[in-house]
N, C-alpha and C. Protein backbone atom coordinates (compact mmCIF):
# COMPACT_ATOMS: atom_id res chain seq x y z
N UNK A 1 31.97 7.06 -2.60
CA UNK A 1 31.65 6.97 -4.01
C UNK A 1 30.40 7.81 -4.28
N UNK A 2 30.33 8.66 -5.31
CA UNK A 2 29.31 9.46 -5.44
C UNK A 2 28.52 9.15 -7.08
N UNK A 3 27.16 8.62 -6.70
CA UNK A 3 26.39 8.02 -7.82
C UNK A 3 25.79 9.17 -8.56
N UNK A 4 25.84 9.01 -9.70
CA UNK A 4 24.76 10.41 -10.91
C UNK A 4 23.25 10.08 -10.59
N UNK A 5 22.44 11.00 -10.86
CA UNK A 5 21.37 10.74 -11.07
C UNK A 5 20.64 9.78 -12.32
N UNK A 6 19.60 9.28 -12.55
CA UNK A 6 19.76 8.75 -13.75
C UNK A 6 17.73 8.51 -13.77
N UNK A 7 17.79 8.59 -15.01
CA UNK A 7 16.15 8.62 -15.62
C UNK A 7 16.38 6.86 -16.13
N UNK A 8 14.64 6.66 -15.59
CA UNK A 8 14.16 5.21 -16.11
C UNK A 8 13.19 5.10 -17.35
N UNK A 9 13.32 4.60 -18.16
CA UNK A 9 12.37 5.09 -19.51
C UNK A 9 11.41 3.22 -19.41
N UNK A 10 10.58 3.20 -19.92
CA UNK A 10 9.85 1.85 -20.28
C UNK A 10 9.50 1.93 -21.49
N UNK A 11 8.74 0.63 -22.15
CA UNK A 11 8.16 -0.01 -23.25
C UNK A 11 7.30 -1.08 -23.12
N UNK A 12 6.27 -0.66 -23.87
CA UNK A 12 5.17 -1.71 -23.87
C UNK A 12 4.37 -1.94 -24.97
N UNK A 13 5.51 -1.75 -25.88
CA UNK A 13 5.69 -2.41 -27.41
C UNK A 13 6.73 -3.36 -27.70
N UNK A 14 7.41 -3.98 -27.16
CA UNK A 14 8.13 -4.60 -27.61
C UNK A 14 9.62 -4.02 -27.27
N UNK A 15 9.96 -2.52 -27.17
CA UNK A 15 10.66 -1.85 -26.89
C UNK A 15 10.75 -1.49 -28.55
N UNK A 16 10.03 -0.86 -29.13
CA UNK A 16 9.86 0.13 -29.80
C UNK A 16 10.05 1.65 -29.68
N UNK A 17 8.85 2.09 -28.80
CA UNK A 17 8.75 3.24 -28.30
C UNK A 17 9.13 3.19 -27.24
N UNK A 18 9.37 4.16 -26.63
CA UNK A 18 10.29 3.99 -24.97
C UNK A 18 9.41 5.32 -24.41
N UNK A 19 9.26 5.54 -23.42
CA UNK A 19 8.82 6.88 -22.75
C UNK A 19 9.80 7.17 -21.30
N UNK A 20 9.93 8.51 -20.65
CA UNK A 20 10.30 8.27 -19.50
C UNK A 20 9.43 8.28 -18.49
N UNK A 21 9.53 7.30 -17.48
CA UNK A 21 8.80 7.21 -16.11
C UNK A 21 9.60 7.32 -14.78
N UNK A 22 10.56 8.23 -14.84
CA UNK A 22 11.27 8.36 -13.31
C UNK A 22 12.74 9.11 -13.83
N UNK A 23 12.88 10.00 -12.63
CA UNK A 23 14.03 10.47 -12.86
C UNK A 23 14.35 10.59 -11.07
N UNK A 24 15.94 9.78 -11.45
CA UNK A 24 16.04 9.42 -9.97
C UNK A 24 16.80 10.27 -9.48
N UNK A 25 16.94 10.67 -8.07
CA UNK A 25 18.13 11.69 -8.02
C UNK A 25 18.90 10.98 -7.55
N UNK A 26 20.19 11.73 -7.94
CA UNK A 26 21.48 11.49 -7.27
C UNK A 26 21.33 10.44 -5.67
N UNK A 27 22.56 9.19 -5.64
CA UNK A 27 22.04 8.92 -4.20
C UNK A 27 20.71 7.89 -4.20
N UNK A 28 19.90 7.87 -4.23
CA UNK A 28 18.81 7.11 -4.51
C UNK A 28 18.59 6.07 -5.59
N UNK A 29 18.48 4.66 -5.03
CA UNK A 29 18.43 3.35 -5.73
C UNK A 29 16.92 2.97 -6.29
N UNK A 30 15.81 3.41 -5.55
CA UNK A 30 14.77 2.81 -5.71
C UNK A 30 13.83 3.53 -6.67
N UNK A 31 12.64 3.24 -7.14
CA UNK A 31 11.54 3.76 -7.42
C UNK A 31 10.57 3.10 -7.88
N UNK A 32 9.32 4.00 -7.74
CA UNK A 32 8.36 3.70 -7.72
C UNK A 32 7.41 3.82 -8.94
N UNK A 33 7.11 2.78 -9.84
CA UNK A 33 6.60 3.33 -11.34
C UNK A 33 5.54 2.92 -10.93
N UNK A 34 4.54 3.63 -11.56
CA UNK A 34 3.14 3.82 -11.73
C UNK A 34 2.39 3.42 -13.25
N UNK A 35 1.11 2.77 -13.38
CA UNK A 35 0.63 2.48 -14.96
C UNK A 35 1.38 1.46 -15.67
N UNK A 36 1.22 0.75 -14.31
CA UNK A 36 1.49 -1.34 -15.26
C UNK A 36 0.13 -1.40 -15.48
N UNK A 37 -0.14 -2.25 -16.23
CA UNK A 37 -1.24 -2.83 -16.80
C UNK A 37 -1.32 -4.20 -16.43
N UNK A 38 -1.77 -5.24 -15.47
CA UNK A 38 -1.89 -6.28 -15.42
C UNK A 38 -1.63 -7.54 -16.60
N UNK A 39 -0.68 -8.55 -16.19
CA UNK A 39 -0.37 -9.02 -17.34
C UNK A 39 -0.05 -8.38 -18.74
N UNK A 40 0.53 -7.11 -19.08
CA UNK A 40 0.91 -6.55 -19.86
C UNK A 40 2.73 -6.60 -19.71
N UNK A 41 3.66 -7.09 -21.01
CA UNK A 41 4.87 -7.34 -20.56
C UNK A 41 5.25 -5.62 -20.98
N UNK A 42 6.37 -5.51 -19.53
CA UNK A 42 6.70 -3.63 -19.80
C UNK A 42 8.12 -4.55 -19.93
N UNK A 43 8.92 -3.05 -20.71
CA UNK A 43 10.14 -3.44 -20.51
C UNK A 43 10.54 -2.24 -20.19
N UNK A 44 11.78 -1.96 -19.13
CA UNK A 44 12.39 -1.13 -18.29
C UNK A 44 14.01 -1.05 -18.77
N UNK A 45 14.60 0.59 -18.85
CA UNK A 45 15.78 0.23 -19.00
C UNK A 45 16.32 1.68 -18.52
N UNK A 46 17.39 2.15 -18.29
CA UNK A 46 18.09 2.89 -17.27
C UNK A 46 19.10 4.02 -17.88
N UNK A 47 19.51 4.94 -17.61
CA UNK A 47 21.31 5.47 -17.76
C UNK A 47 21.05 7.12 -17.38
N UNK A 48 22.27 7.04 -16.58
CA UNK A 48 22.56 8.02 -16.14
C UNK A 48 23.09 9.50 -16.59
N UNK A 49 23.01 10.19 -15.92
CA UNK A 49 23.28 11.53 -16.41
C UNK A 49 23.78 12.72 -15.90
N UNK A 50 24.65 13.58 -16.18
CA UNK A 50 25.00 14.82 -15.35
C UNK A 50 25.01 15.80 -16.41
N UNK A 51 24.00 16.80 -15.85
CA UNK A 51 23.92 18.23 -17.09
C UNK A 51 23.25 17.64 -18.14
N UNK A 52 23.59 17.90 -19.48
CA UNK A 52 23.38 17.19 -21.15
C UNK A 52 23.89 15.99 -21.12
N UNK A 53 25.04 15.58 -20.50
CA UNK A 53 25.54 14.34 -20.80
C UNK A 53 25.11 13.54 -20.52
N UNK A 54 24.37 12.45 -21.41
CA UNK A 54 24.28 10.93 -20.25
C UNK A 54 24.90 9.77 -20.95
N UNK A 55 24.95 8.97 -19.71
CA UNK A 55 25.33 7.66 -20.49
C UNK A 55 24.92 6.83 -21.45
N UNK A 56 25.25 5.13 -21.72
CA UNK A 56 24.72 4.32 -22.74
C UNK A 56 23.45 4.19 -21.32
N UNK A 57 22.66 3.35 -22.26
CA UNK A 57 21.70 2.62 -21.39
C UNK A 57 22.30 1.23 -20.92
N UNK A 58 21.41 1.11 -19.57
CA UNK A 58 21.66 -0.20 -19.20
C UNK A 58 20.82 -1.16 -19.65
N UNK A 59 21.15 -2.94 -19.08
CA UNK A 59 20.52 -3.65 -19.97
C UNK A 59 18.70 -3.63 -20.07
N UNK A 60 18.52 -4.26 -20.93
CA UNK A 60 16.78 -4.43 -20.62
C UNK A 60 16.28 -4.93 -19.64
N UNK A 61 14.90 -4.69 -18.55
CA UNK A 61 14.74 -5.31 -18.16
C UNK A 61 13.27 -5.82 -18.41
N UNK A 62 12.70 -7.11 -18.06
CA UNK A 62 11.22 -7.38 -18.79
C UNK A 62 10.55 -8.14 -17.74
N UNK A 63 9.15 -7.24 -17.33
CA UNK A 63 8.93 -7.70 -16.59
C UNK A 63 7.47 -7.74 -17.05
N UNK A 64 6.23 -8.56 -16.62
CA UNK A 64 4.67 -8.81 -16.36
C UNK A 64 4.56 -8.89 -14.98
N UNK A 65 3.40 -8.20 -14.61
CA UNK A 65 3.18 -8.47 -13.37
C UNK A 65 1.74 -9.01 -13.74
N UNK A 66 1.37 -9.67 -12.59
CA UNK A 66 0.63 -10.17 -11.96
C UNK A 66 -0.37 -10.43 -10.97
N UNK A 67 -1.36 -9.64 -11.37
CA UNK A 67 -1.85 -8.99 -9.40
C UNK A 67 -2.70 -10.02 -9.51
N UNK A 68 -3.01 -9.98 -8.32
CA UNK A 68 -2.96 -11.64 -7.80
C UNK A 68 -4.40 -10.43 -6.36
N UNK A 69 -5.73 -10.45 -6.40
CA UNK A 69 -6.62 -9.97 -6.09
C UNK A 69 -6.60 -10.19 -4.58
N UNK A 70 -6.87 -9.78 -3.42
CA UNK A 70 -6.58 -9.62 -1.92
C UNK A 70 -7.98 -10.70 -1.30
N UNK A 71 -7.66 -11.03 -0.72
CA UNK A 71 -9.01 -11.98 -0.07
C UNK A 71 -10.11 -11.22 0.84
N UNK A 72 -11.01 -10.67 0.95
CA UNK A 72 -11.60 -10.14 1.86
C UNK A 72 -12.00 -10.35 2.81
N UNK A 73 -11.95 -9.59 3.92
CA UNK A 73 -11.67 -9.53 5.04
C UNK A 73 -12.87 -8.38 5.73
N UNK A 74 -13.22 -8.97 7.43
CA UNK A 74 -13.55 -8.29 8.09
C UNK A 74 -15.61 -8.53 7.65
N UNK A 75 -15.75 -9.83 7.01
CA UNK A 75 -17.06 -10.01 6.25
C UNK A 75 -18.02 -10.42 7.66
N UNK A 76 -19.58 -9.84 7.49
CA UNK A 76 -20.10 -10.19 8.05
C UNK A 76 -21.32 -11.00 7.58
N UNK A 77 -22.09 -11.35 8.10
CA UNK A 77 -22.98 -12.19 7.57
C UNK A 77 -24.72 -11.99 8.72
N UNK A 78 -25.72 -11.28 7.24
CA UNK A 78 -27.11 -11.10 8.39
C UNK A 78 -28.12 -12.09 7.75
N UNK A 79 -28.48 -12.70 8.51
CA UNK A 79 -29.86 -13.37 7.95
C UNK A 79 -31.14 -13.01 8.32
N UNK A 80 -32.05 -12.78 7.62
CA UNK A 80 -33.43 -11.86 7.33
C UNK A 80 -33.99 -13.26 7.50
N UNK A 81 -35.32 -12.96 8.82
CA UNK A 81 -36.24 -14.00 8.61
C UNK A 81 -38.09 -13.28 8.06
C-alpha cells in the first residue's frame, strides 16, 4: 500500500486561523511540531496530497499540553564556616 504525503496545519484560536506546521513525506507517520505554548489549547488537523491535489481534511484534533518541570538532579551542597 503506498501512502501520499500530507501537510499538518494547527490553531490556536479556536480553529479560526489555521497555519501550516509540517509537511510529511510520503511513507512517514510521525512528527515533530515545535511552538506549543504551555497550557495553551492547539488544535491540529491533517490531509493529504499529490501535486495540486489534496484531500478533505481529517478530523480535529485538540490538544493542551502540560509540562510538568524536571526535578533536579546531580545537586550538591557546601557549607561556609
Amino acid at each position: 500500500m503506498s501512502y501520499s504525503p500530507f501537510k499538518i496545519e494547527k490553531s490556536t484560536d479556536g480553529g479560526l486561523n489555521w497555519s501550516e506546521v509540517a509537511d510529511i513525506p510520503q511513507g512517514t507517520f510521525t512528527a515533530s511540531i515545535s511552538g506549543i505554548i504551555d497550557s495553551q489549547e492547539t488544535k491540529f488537523r491533517a490531509r493529504a496530497y499529490y501535486g495540486a491535489v489534496y484531500s478533505g481534511y481529517s478530523d480535529i484534533e485538540t490538544q493542551t499540553c502540560q509540562w510538568i518541570p524536571m526535578a533536579p538532579t546531580n545537586l550538591t551542597l557546601s557549607c561556609g564556616i
